[in-house]
Protein backbone atom coordinates (compact mmCIF):
# COMPACT_ATOMS: atom_id res chain seq x y z
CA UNK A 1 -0.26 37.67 2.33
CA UNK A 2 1.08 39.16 -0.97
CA UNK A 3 3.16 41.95 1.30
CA UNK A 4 5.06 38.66 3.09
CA UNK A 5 5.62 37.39 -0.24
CA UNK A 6 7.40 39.85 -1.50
CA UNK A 7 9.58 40.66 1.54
CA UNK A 8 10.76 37.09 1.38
CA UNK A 9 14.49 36.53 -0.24
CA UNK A 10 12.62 33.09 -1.89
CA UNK A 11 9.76 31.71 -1.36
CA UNK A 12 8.09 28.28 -2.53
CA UNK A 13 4.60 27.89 -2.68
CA UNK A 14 3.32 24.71 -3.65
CA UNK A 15 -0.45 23.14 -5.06
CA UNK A 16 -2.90 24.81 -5.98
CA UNK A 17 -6.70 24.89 -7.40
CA UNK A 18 -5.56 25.67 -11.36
CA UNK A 19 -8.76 27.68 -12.30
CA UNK A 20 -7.59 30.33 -9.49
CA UNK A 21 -5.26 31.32 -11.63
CA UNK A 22 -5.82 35.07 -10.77
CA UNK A 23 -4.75 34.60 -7.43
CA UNK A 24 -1.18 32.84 -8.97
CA UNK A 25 -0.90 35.61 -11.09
CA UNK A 26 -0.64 38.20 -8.01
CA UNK A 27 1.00 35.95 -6.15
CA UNK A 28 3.93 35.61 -9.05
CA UNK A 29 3.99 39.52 -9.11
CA UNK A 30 5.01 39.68 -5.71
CA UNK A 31 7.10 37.02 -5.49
CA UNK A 32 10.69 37.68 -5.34
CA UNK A 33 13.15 36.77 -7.92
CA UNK A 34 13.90 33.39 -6.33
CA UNK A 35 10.77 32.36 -5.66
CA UNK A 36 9.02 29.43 -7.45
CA UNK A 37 5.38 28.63 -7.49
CA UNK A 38 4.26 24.78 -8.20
CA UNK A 39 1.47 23.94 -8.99
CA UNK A 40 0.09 20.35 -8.63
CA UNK A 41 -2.92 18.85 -10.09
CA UNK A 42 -4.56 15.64 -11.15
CA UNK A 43 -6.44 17.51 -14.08
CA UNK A 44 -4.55 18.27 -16.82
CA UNK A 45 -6.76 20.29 -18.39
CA UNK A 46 -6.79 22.72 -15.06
CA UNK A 47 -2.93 23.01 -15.36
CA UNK A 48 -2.91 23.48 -19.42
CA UNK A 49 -4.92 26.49 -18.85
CA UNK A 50 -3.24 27.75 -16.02
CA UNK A 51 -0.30 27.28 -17.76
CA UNK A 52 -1.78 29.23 -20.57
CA UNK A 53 -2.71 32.07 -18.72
CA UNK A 54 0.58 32.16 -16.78
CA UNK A 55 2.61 32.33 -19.66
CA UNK A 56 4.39 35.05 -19.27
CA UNK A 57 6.14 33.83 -15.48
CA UNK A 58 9.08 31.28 -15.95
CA UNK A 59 9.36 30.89 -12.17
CA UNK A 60 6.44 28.60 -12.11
CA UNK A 61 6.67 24.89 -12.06
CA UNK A 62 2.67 22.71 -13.47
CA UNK A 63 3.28 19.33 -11.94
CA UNK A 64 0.50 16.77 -13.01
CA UNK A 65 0.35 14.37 -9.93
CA UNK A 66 -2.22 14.25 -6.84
CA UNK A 67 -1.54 16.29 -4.04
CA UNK A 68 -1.01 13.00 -1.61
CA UNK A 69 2.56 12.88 -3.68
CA UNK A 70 3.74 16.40 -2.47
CA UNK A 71 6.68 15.12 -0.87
CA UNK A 72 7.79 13.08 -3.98
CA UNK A 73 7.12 16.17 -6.16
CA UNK A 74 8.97 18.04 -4.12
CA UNK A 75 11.79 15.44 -3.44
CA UNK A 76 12.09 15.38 -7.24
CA UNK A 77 12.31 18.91 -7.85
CA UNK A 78 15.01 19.01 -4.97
CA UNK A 79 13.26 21.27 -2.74
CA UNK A 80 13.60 20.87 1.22
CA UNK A 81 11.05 22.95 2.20
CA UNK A 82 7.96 25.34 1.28
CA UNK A 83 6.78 28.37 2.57
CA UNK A 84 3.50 28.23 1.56
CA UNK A 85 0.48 25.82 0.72
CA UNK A 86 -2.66 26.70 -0.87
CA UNK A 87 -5.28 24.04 -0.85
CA UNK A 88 -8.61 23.92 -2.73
CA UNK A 89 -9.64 19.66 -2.71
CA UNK A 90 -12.81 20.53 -4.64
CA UNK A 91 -14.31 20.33 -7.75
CA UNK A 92 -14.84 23.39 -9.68
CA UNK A 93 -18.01 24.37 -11.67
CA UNK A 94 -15.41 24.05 -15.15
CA UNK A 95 -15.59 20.37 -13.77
CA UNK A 96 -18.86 20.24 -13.03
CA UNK A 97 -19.72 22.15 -16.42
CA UNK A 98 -18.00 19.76 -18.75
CA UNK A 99 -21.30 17.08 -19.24
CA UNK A 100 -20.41 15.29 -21.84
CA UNK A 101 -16.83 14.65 -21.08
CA UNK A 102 -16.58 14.30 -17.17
CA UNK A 103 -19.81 12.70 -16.30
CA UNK A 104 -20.02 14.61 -12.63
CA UNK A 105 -22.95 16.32 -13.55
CA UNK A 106 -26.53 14.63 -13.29
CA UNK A 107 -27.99 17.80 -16.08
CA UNK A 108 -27.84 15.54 -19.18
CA UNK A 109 -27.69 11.63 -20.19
CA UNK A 110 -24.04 11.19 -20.27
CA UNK A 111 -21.63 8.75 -19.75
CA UNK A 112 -20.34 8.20 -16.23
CA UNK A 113 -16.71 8.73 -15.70
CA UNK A 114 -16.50 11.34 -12.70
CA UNK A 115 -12.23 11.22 -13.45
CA UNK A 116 -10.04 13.88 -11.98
CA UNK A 117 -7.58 12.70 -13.98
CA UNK A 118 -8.43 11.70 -17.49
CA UNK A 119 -5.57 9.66 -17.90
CA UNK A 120 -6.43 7.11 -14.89
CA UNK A 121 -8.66 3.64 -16.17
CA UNK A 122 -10.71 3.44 -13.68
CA UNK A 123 -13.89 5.36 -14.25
CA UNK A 124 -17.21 5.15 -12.35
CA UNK A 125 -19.19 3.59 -15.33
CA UNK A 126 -16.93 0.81 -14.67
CA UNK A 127 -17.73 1.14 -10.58
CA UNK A 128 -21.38 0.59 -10.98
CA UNK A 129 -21.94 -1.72 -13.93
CA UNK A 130 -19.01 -4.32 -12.57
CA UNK A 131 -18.49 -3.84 -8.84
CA UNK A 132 -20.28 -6.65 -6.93
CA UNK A 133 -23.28 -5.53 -4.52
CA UNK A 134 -20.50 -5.55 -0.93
CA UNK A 135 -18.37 -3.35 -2.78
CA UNK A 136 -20.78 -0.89 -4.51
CA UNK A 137 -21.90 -0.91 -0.49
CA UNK A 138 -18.82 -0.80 0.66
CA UNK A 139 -17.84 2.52 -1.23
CA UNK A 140 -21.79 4.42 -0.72
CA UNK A 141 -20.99 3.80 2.95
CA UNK A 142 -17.24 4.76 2.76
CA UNK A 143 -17.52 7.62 0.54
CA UNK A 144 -20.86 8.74 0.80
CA UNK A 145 -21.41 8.30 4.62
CA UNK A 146 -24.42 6.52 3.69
CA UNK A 147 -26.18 4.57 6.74
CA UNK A 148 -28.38 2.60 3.76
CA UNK A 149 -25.36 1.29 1.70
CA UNK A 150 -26.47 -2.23 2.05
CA UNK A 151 -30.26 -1.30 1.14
CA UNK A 152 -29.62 0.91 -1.74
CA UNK A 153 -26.37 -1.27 -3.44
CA UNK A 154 -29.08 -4.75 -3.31
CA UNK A 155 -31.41 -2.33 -4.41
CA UNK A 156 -29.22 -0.87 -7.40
CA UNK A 157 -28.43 -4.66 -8.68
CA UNK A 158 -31.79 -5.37 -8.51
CA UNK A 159 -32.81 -2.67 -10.90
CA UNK A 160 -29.33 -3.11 -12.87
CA UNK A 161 -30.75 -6.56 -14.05
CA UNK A 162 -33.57 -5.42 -14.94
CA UNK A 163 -32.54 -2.14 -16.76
CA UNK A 164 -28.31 -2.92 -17.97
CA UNK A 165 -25.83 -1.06 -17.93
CA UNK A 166 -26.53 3.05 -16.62
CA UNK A 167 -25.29 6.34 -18.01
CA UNK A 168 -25.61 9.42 -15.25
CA UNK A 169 -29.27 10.19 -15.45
CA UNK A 170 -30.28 6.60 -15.20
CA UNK A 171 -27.98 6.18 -11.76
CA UNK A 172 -29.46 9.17 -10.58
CA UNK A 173 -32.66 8.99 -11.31
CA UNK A 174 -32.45 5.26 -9.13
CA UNK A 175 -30.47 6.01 -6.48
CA UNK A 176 -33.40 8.83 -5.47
CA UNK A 177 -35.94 6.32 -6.24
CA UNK A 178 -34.37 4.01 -3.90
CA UNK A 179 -33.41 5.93 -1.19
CA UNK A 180 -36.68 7.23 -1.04
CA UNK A 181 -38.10 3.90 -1.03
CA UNK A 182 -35.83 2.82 2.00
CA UNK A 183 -36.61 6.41 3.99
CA UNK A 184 -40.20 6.04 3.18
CA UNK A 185 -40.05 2.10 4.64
CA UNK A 186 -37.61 3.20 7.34
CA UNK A 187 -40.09 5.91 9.09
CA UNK A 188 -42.87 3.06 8.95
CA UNK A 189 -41.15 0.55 11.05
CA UNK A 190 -39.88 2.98 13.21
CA UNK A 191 -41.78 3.93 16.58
C-alpha cells in the first residue's frame, strides 16, 4: 500500500483508528506532497494524541466528528473525493484501560458512562437508572442481540428497586446473575 501512496500525484485518505498512529506516520512519509491525511474521530483524546505524535506533518487534517458524517467532513473541507479509507469501528484497550473515567471496563467499581465522545450527555449511567423496562429491552435486544431482553430488563428493575441506582460492577455483577437465572429456567422447561 505505502508504494501506491507514494506514486500518487495526491492522495486523500480519510478516518482512522487514532491510537494507530504508527501506521499514519508511514503513511505521511510516503505520501506525496499534495496529499492530505484526515483523520476523524469521536474521541478527542485519541486525536489529541495522535495529533501529538504527528506533530511534525502539516498535511494532516484531526477532525472530531463520527465517521457516519464523512461526507459532511469532507463537504466542509471541500474535498470531492478520497483515495483511501481506513476503518477500525472498535474500541481500543487505551479505552478499555481508562476505569475510572470511561466506565467500559467491568475491572473496578466505577461509574458507568461507556462515552466515545466525552463531550456527548448521554451516558449509560443515565440508560440504566432512567430508561423504562421496554426501552432498557428494547436496546439489550437491539444492541446486544439478546433473545432474553424482556426477561433480563423486568429482571434488572426488579433488582434496581431493590438495590438504587448501579455503578459498573453492580450492573455486571446482575446482568450475569440474571441471565443465568433465565438460562438455568430456560433449559428446565425446555424438552
Amino acid at each position: 500500500m505505502y508504494r501506491r501512496i507514494k506514486d500518487k500525484a495526491r492522495w486523500n485518505i480519510c478516518r482512522w483508528y487514532s491510537w494507530w498512529w504508527r501506521a499514519y506516520k508511514k503513511i505521511l512519509e510516503n505520501l506525496s506532497e499534495n496529499g492530505i491525511l484526515i483523520g476523524i474521530d469521536r474521541d478527542m483524546d485519541a486525536l489529541e494524541s495522535t495529533k501529538e505524535k504527528l506533530k511534525e506533518y502539516s498535511n494532516v487534517k484531526y477532525i472530531h466528528a463520527n465517521h457516519d458524517e464523512i461526507k459532511e467532513v469532507l463537504k466542509d473541507l471541500q474535498i470531492q473525493k478520497v483515495d483511501g479509507i481506513l476503518l477500525d469501528l472498535g474500541l481500543s484497550s487505551y479505552q478499555l484501560d481508562e476505569k475510572k473515567e470511561r466506565g467500559f471496563s467491568y475491572l473496578g467499581s466505577n461509574e458507568l458512562d461507556m462515552r466515545m465522545d466525552k463531550s456527548q450527555q448521554l451516558n449509560a449511567k443515565i440508560v440504566v437508572n432512567t430508561y423504562p423496562e421496554e426501552e432498557l429491552a428494547r436496546i439489550i435486544y437491539e444492541y446486544g442481540e439478546e433473545k432474553f431482553s424482556r426477561n433480563i430488563a423486568k429482571k434488572y428493575m426488579c433488582s434496581k428497586k431493590k438495590q438504587g441506582n448501579r455503578n459498573n460492577r453492580r450492573v455486571s455483577k446482575y446482568y450475569n446473575k440474571i441471565y443465568t437465572t433465565i438460562k438455568a429456567k430456560k433449559r428446565r422447561t425446555s424438552c
